[in-house]
C-alpha atoms as a PDB file:
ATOM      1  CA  UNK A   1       0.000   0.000   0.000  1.00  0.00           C
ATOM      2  CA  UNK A   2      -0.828   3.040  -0.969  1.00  0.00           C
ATOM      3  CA  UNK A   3      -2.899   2.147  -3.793  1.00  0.00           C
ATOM      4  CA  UNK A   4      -4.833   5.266  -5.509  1.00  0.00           C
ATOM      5  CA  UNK A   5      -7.733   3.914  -7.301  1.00  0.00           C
ATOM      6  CA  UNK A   6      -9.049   6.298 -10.073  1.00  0.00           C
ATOM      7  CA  UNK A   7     -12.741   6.184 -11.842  1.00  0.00           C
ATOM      8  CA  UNK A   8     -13.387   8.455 -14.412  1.00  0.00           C
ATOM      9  CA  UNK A   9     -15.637   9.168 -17.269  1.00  0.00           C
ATOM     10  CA  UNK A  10     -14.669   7.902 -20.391  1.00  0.00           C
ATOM     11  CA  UNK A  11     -15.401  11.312 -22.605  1.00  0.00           C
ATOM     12  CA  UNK A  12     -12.458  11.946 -21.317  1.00  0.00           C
ATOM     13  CA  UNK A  13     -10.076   9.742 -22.976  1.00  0.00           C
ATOM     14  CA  UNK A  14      -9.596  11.722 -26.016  1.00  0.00           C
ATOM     15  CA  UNK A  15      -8.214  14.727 -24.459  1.00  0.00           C
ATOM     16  CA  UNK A  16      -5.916  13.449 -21.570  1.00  0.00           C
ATOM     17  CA  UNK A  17      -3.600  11.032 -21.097  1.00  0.00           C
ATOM     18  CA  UNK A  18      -4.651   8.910 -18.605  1.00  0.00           C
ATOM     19  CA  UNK A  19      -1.080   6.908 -18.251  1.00  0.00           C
ATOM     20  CA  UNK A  20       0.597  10.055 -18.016  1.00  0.00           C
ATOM     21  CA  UNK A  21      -1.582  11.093 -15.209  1.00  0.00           C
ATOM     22  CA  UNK A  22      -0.998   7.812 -13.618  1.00  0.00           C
ATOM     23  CA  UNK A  23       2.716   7.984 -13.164  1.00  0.00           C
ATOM     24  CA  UNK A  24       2.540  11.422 -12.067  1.00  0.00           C
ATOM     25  CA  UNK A  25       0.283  11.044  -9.614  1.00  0.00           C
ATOM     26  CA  UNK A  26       2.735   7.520  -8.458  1.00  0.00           C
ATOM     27  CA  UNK A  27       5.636  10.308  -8.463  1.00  0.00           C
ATOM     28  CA  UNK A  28       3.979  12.662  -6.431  1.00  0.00           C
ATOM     29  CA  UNK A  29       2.599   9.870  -3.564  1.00  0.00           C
ATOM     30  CA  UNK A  30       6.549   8.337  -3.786  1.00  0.00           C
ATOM     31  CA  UNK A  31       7.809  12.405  -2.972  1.00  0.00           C
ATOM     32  CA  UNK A  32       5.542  12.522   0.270  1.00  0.00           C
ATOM     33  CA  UNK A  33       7.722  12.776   3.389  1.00  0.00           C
ATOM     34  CA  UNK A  34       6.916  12.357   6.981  1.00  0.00           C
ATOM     35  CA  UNK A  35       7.651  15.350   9.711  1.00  0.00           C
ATOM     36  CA  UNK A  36      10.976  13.380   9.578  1.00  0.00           C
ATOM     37  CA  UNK A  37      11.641  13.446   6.561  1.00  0.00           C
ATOM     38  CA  UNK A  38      11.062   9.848   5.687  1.00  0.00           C
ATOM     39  CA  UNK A  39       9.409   8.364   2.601  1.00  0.00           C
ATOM     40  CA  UNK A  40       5.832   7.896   3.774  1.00  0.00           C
ATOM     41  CA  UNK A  41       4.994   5.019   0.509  1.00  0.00           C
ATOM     42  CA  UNK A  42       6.956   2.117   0.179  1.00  0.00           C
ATOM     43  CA  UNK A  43       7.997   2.385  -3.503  1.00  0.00           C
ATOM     44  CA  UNK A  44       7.550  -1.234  -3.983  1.00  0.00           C
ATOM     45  CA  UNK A  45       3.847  -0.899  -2.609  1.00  0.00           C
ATOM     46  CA  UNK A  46       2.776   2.168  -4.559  1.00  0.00           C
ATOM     47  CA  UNK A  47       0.113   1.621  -7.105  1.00  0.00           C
ATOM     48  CA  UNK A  48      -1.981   3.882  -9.353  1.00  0.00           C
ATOM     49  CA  UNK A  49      -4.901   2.413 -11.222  1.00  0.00           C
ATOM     50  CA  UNK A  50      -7.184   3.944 -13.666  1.00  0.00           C
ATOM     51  CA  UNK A  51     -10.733   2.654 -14.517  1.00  0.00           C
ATOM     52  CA  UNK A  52     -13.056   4.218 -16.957  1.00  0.00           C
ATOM     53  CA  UNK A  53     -17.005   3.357 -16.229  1.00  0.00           C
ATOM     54  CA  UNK A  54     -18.843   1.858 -18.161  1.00  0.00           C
ATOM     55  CA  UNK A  55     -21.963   3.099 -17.471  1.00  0.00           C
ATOM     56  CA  UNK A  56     -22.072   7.069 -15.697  1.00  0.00           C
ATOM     57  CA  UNK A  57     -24.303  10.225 -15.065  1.00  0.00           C
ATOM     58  CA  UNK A  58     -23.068  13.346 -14.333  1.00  0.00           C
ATOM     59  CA  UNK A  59     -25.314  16.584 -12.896  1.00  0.00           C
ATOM     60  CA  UNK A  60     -28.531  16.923 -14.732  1.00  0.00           C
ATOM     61  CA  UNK A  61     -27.158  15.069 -18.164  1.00  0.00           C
ATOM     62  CA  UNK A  62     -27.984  17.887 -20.162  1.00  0.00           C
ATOM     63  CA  UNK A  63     -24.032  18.126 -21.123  1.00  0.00           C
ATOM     64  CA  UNK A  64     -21.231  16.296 -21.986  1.00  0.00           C
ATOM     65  CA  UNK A  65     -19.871  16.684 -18.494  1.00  0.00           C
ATOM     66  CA  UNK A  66     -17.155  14.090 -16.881  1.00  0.00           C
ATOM     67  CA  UNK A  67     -15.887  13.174 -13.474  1.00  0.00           C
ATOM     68  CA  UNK A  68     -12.657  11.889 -11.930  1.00  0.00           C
ATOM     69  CA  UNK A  69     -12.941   9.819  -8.570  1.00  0.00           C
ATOM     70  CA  UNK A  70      -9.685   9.563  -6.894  1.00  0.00           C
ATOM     71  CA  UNK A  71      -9.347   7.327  -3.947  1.00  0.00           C
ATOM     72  CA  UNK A  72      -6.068   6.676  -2.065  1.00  0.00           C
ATOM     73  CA  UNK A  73      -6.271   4.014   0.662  1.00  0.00           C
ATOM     74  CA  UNK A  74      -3.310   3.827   2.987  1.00  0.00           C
ATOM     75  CA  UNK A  75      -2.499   1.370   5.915  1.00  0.00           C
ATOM     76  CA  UNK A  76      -3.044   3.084   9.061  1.00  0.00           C
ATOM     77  CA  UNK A  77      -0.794   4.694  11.381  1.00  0.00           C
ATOM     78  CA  UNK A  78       0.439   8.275   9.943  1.00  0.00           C
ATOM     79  CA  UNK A  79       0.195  11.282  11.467  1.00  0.00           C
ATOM     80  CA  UNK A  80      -2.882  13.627  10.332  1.00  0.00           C
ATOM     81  CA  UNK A  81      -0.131  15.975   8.551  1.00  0.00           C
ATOM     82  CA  UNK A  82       1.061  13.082   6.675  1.00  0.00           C
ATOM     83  CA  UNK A  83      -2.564  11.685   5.324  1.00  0.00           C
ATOM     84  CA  UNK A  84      -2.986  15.436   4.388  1.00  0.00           C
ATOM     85  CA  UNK A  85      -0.012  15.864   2.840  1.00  0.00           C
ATOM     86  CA  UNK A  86      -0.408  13.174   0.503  1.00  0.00           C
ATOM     87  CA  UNK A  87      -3.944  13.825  -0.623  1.00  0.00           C
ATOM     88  CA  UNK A  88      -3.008  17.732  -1.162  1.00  0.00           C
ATOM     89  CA  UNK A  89       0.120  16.464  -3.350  1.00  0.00           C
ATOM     90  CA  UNK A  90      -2.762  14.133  -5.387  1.00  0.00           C
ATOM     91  CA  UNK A  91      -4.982  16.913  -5.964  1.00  0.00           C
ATOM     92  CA  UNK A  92      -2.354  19.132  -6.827  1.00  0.00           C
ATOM     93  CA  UNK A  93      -1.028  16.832  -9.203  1.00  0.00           C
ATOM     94  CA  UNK A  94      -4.097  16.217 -10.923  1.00  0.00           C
ATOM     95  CA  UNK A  95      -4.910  19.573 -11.113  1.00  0.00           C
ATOM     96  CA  UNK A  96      -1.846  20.440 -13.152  1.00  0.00           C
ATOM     97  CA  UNK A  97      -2.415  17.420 -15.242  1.00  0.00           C
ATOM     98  CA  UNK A  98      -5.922  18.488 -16.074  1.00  0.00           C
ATOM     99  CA  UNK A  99      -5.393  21.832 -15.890  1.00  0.00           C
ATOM    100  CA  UNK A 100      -6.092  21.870 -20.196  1.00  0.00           C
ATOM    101  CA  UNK A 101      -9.630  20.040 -19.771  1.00  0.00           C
ATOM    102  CA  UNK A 102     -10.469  22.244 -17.143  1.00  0.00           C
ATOM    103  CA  UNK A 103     -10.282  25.635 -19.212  1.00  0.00           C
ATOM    104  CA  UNK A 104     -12.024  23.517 -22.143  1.00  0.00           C
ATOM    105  CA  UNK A 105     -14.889  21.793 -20.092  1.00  0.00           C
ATOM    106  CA  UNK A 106     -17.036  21.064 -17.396  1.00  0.00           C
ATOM    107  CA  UNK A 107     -15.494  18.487 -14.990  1.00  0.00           C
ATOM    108  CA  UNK A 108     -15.346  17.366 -11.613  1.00  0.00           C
ATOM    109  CA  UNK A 109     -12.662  15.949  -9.739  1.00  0.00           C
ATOM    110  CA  UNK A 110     -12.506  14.198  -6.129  1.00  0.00           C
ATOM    111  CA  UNK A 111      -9.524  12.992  -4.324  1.00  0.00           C
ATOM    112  CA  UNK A 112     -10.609  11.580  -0.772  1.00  0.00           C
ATOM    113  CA  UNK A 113      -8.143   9.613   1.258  1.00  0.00           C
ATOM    114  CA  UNK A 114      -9.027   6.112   3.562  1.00  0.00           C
ATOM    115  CA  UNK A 115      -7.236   4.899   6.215  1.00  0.00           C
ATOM    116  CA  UNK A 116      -7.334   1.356   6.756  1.00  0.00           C
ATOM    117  CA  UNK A 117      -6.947   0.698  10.861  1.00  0.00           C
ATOM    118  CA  UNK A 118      -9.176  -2.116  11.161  1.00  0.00           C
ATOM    119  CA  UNK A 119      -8.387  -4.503   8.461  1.00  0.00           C
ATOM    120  CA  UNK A 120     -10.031  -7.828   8.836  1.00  0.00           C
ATOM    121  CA  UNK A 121      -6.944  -9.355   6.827  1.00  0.00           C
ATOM    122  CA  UNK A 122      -4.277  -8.489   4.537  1.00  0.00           C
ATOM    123  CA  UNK A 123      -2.421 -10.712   2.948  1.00  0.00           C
ATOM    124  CA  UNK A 124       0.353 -10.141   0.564  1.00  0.00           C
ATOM    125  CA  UNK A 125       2.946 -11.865  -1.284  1.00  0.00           C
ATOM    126  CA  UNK A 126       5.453  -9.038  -3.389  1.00  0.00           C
ATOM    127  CA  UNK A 127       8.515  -9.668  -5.718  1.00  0.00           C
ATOM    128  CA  UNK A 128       8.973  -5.933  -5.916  1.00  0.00           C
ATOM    129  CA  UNK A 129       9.609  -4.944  -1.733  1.00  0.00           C
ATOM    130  CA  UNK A 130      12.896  -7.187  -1.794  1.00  0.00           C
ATOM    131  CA  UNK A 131      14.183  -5.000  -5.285  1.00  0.00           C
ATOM    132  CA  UNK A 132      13.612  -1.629  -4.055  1.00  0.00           C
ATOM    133  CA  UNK A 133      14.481  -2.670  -0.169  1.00  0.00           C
ATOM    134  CA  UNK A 134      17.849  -3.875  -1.322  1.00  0.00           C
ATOM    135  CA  UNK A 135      20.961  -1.961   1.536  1.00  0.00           C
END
């Protein structure tokens, strides 16, 4: 973990790309520091995905409107700063991505961040901690 989940509306395709926006956003959440100055996101564990829906309404659906839906989930135990931190330097980063299709159309965008403190289970099994833990 973190994993950043995004859902967005598929008129958008055309005029952004989505990849690009992808690895920035992965960039950004890999650049968040604690009060410390430690990396806050494993790099290993950090994982953007993009969905388009298949099926959407936006508003009253009297325009072509669209919608991004971020969601970052992190494990729990960072400080308040930290979980800010990291979904201000999301938004930010999306913002700058979109920045063209918001002078060109009507969009929203969301970026809410979950903590995950009471995990029922959560297994893993990773190639990719050992290669970017490597002293």
């Amino acid at each position: 973990m973190p994993h950043l989940v995004i859902l967005y509306t598929p008129n958008i395709e055309d005029e952004t790309d989505m990849g690009a926006l992808c690895r920035t956003l992965a960039d950004g959440m890999l650049g968040v520091r604690d009060e410390a100055g430690k990396q806050v996101f494993p790099t290993g564990g950090t994982r953007v995905l993009a969905y388009p829906a298949a099926h959407y309404a936006v508003a009253d659906g009297q325009g072509d409107y669209a919608f991004i839906y971020m969601n970052l989930r992190m494990a729990s135990g960072r400080s308040d700063a930290v979980k800010k931190l990291a979904g201000d330097t999301v938004l930010e980063r999306a913002k700058a991505h979109l920045a063209p299709l918001f002078a060109q159309r009507l969009i929203g965008l969301t970026v809410q961040v979950d903590e995950s403190p009471g995990q029922v289970y959560d297994g893993k099994h990773s190639t990719l901690h050992p290669h970017f833990n490597k002293t």
